[in-house]
N, C-alpha and C. Protein backbone atom coordinates (compact mmCIF):
# COMPACT_ATOMS: atom_id res chain seq x y z
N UNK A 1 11.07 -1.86 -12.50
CA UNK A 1 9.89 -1.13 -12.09
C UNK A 1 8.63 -1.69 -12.74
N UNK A 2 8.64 -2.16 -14.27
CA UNK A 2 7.42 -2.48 -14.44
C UNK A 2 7.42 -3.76 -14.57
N UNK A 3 7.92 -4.73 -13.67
CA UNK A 3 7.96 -5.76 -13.14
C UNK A 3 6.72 -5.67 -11.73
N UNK A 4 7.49 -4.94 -10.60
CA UNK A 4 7.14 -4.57 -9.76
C UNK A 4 5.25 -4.10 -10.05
N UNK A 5 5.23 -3.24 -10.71
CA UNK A 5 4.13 -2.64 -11.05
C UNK A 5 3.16 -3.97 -11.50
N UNK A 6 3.81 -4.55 -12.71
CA UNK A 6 2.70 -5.73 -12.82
C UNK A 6 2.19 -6.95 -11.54
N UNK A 7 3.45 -7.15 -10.86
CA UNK A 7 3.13 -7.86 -9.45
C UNK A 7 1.87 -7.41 -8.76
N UNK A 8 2.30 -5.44 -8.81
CA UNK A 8 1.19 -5.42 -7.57
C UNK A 8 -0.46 -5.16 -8.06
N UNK A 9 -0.43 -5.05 -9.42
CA UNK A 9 -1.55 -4.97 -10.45
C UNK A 9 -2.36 -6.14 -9.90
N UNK A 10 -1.53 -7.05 -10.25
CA UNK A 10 -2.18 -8.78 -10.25
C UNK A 10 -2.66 -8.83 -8.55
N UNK A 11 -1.63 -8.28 -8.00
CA UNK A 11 -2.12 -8.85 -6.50
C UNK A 11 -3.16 -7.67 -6.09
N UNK A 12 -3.45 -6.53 -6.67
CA UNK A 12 -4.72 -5.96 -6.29
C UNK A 12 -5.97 -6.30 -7.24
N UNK A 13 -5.82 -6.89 -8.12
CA UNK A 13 -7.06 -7.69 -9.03
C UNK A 13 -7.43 -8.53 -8.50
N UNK A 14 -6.91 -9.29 -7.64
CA UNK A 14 -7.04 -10.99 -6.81
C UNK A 14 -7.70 -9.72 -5.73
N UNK A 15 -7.13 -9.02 -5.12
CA UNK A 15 -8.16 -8.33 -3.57
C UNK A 15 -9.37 -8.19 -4.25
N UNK A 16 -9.41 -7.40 -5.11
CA UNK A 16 -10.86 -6.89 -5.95
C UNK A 16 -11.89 -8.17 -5.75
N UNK A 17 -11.31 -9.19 -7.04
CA UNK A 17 -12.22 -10.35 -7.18
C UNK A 17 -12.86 -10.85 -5.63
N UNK A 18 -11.99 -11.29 -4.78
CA UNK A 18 -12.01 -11.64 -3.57
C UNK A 18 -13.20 -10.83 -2.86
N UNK A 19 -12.92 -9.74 -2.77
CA UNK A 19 -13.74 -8.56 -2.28
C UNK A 19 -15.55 -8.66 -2.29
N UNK A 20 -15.91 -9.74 -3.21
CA UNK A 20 -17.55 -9.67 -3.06
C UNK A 20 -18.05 -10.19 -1.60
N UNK A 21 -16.83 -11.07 -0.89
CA UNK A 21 -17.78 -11.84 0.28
C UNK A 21 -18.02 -10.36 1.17
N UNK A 22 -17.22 -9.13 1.53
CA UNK A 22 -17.57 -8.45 2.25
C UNK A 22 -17.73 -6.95 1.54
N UNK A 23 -18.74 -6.83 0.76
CA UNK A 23 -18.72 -5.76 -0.44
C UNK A 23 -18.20 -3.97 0.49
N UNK A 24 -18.24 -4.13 2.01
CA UNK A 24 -17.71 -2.44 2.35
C UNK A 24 -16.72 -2.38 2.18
N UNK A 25 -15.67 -3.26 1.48
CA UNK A 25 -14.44 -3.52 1.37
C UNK A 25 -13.92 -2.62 -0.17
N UNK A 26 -15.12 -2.76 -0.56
CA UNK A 26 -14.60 -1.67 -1.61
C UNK A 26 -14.57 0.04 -1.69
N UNK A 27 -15.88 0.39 -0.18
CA UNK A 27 -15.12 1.62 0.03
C UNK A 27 -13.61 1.83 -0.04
N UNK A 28 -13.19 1.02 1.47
CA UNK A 28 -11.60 0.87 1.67
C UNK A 28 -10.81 0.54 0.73
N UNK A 29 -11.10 -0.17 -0.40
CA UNK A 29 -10.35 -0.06 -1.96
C UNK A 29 -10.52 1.19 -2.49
N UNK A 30 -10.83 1.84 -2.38
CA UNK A 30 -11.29 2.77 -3.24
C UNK A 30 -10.75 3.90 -2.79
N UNK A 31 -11.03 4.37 -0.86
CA UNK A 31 -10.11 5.14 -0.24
C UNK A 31 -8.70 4.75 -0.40
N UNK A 32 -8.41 3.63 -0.34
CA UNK A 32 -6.74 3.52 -0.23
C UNK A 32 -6.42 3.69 -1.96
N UNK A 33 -7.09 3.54 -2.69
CA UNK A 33 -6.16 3.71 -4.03
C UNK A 33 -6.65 5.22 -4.37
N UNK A 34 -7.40 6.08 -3.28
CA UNK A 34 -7.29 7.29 -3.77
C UNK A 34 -6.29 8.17 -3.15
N UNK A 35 -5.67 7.25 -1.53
CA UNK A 35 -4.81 7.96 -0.85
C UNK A 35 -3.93 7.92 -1.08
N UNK A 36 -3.39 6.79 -2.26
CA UNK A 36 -2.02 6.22 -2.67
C UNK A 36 -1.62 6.97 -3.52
N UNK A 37 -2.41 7.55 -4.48
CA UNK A 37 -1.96 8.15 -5.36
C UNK A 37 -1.75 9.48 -4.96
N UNK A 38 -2.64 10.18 -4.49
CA UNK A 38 -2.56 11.27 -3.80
C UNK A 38 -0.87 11.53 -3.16
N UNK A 39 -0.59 10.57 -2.43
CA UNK A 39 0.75 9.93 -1.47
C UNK A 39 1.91 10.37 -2.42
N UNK A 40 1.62 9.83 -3.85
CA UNK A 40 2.40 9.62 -4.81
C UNK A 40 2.98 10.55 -5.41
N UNK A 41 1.63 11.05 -5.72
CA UNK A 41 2.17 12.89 -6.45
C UNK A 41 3.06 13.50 -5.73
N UNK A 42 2.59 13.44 -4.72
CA UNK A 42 3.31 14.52 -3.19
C UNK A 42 4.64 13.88 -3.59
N UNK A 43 5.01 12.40 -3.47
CA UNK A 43 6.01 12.07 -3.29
C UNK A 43 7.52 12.31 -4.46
N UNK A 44 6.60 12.63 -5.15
CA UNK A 44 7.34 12.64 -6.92
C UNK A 44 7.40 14.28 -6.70
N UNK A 45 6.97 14.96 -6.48
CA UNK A 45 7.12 16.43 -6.28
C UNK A 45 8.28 16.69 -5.29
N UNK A 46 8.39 15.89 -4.29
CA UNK A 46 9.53 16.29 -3.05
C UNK A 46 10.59 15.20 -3.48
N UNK A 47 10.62 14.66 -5.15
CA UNK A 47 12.27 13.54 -5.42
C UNK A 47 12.94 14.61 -5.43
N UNK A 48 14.03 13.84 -5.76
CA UNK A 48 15.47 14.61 -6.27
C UNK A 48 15.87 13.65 -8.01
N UNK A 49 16.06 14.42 -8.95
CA UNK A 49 16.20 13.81 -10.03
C UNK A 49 17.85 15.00 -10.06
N UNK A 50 18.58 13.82 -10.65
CA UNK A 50 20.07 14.27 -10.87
C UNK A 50 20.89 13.50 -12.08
N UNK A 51 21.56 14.07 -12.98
CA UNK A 51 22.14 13.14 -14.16
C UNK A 51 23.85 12.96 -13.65
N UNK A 52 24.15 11.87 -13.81
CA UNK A 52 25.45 11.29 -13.45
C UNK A 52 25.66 10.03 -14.05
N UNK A 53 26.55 9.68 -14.44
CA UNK A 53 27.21 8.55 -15.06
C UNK A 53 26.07 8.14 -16.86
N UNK A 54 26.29 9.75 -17.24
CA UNK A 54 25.21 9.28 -18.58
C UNK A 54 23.85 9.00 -17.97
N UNK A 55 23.47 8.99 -16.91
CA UNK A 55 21.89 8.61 -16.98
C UNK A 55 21.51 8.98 -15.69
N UNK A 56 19.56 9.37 -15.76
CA UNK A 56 19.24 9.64 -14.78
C UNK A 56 18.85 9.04 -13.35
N UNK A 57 19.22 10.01 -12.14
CA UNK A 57 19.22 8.61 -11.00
C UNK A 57 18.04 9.74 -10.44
N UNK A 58 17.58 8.92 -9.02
CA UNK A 58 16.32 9.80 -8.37
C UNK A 58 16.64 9.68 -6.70
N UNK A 59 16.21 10.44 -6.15
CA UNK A 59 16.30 10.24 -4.76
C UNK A 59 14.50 10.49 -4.44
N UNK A 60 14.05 9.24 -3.73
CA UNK A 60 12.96 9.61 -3.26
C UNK A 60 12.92 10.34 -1.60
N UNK A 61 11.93 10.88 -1.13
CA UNK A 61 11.36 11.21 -0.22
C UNK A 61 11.32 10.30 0.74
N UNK A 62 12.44 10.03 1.50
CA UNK A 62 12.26 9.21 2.43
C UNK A 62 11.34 8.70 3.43
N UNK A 63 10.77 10.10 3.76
CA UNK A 63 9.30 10.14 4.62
C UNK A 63 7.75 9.07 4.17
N UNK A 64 7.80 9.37 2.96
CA UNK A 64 6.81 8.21 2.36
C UNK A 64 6.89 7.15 2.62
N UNK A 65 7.84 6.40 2.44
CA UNK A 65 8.05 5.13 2.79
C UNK A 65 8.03 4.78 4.10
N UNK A 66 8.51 5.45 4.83
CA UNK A 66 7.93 4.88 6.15
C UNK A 66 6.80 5.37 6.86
N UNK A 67 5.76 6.06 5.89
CA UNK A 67 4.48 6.44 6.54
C UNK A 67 3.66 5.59 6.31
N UNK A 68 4.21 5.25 4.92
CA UNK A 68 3.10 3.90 4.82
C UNK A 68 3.43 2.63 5.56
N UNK A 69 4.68 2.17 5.75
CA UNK A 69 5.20 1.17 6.83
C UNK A 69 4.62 1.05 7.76
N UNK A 70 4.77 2.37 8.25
CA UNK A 70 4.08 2.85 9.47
C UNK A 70 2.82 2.47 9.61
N UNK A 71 1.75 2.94 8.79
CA UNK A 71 0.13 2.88 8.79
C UNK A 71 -0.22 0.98 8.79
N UNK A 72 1.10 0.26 7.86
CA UNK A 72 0.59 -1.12 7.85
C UNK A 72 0.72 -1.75 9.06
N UNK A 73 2.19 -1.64 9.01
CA UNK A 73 2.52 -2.15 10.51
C UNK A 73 2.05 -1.96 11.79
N UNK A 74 0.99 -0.40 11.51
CA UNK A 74 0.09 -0.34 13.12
C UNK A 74 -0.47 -0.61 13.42
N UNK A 75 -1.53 -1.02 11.60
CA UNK A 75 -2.40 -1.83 11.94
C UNK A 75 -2.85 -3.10 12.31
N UNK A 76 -1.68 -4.10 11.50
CA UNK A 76 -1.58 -5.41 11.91
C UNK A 76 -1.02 -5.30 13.71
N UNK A 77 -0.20 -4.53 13.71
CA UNK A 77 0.09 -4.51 15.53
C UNK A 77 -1.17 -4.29 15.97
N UNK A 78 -2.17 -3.52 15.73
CA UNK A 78 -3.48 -3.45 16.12
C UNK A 78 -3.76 -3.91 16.67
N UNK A 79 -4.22 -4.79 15.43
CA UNK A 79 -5.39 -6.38 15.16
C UNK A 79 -4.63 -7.57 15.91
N UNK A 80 -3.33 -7.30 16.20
CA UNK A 80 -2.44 -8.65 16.74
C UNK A 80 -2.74 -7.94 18.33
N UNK A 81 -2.70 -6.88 18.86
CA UNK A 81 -3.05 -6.75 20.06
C UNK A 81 -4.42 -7.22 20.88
N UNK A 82 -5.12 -6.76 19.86
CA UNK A 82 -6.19 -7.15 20.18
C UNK A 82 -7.07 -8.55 20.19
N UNK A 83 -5.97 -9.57 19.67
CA UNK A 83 -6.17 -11.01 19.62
C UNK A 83 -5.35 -11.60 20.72
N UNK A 84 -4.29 -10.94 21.10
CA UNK A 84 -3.81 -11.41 22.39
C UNK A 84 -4.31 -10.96 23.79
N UNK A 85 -5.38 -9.04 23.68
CA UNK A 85 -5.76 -9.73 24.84
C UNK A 85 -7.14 -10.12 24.66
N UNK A 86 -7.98 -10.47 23.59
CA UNK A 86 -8.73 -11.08 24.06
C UNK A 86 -8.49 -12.74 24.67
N UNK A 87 -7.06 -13.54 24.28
CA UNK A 87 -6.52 -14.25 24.79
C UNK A 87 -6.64 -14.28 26.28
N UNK A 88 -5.50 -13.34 26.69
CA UNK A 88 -5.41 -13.13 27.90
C UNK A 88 -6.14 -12.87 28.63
N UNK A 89 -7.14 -11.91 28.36
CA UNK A 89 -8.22 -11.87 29.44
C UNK A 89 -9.54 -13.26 29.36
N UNK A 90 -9.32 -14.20 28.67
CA UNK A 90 -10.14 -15.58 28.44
C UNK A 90 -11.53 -14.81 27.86
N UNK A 91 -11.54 -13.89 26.98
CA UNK A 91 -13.13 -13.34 26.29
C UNK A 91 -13.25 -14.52 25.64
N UNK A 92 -14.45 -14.71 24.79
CA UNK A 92 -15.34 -15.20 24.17
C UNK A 92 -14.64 -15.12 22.72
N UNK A 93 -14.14 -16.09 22.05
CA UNK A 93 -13.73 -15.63 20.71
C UNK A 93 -14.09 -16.48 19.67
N UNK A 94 -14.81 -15.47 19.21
CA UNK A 94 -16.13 -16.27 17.96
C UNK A 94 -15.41 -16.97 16.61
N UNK A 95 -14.26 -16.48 16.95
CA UNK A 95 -13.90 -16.35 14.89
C UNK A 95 -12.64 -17.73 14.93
N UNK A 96 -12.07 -18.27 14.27
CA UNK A 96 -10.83 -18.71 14.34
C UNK A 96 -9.83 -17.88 13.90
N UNK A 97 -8.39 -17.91 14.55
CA UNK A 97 -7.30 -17.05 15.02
C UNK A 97 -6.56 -17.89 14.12
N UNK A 98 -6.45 -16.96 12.78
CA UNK A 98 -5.61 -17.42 11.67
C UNK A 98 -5.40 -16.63 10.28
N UNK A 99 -4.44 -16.26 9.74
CA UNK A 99 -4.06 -15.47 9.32
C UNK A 99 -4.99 -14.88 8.14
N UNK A 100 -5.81 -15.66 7.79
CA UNK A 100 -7.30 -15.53 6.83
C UNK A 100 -8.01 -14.17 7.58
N UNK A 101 -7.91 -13.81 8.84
CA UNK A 101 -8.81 -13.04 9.49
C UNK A 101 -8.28 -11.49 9.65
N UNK A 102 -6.63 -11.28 9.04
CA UNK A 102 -6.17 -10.02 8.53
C UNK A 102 -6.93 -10.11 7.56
N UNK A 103 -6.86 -11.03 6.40
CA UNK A 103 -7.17 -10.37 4.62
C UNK A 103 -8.75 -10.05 4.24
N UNK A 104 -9.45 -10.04 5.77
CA UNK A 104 -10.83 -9.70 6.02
C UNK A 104 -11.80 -8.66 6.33
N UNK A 105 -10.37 -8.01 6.97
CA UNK A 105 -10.76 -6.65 7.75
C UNK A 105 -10.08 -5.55 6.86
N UNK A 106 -11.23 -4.91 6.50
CA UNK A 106 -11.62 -3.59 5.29
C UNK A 106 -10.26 -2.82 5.70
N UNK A 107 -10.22 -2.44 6.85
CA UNK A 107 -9.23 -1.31 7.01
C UNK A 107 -7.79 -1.68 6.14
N UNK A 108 -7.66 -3.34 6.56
CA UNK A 108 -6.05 -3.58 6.61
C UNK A 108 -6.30 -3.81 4.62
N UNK A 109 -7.16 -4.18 4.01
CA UNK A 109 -6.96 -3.71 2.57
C UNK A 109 -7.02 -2.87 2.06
N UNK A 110 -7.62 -1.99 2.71
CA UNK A 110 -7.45 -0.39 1.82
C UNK A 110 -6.41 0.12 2.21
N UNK A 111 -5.59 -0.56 3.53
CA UNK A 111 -3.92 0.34 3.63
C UNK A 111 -3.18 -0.85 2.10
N UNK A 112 -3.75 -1.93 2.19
CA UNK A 112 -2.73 -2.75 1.24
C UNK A 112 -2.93 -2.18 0.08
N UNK A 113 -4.19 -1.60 -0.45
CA UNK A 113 -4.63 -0.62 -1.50
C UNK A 113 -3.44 0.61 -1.46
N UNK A 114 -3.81 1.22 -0.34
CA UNK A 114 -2.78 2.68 -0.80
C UNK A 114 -1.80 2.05 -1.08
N UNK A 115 -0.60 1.22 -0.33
CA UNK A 115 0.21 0.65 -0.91
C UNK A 115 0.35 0.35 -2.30
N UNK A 116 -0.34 -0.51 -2.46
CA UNK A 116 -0.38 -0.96 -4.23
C UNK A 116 -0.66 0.39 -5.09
N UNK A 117 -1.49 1.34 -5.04
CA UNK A 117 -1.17 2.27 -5.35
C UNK A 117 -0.20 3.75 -5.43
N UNK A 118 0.12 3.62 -4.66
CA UNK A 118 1.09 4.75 -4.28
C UNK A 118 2.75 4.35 -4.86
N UNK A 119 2.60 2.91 -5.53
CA UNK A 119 3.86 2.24 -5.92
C UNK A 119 3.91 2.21 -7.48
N UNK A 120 2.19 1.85 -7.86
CA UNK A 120 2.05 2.22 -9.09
C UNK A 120 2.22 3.31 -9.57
N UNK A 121 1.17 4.52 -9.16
CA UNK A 121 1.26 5.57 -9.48
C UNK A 121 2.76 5.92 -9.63
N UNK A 122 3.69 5.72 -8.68
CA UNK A 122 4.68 6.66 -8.25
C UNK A 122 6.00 5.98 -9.48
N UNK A 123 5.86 4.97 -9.69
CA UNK A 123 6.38 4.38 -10.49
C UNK A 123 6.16 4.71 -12.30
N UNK A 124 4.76 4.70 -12.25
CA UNK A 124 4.34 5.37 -13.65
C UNK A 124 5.05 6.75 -14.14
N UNK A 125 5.04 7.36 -13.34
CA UNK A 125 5.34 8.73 -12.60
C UNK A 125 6.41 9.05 -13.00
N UNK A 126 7.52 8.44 -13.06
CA UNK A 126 8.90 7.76 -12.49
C UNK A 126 9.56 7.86 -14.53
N UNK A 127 8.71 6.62 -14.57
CA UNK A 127 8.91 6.28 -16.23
C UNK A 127 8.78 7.66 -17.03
N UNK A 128 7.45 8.05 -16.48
CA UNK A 128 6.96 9.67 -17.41
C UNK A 128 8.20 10.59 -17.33
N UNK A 129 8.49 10.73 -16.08
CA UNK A 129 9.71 11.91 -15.71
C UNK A 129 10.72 11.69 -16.67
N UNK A 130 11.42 10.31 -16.53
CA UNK A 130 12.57 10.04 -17.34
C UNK A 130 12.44 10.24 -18.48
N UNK A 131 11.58 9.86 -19.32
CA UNK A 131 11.20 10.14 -20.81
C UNK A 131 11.28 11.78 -21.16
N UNK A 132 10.62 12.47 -20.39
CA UNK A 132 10.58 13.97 -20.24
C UNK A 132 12.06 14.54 -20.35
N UNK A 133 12.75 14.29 -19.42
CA UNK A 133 14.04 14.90 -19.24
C UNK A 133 14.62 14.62 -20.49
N UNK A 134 15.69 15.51 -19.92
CA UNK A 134 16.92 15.88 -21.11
C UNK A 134 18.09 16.30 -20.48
N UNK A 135 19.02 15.09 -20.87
CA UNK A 135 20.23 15.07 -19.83
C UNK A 135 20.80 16.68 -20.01
């Protein structure tokens, strides 16, 4: 876990830095690491914590995880729809069509935000609980 946690630390410090060429990008940082956590609590409130084999195990909230799946994956389906038909219908397309042009658009980092947050938090979370308990 705090493997994981440092991964996604580092890879939301690199969005941050990154983040000056289009500065509304830090609203959407800012909403997604407030929705993540938010996400988180909820999610740590609806575990299941149970002691077996000497130590504690957890069942998360299945629903979380695929809401956020959900929210990423709709959006890149989005943004991928909407590059094929401006394809198809032969529009005018100003930008080059390359994968640089997801890590651009505010929305799809502040879902990568809640993500990174909602993993931290929930993880921190996680560590606190266990320490707390008493088999």
């Amino acid at each position: 876990m705090l493997t994981k946690m440092a991964l996604l630390a580092i890879i939301g410090i690199i969005l941050l830095v990154t983040g000056f060429s289009h500065p509304l990008r830090y609203i959407f940082d800012a909403a997604g690491l407030l929705l993540g956590g938010i996400i988180a609590r909820h999610s740590l409130r609806t575990s299941a914590f149970e002691w077996r084999n000497n130590d504690w195990f957890y069942r998360q909230n299945p629903w979380m995880d695929m809401f956020l799946l959900v929210l990423f994956a709709g959006r890149v389906a989005f943004k991928g729809y909407n590059e094929v038909y401006a394809l198809a219908t032969n529009e005018q397309i100003t930008r080059q069509l390359n994968v640089t042009t997801y890590t651009r658009d505010p929305v799809v980092t502040g879902i990568i935000f809640t993500l990174i947050a909602y993993h931290i938090v929930y993880y921190s979370f996680l560590i606190r609980e266990e320490r707390q308990m008493k088999p």
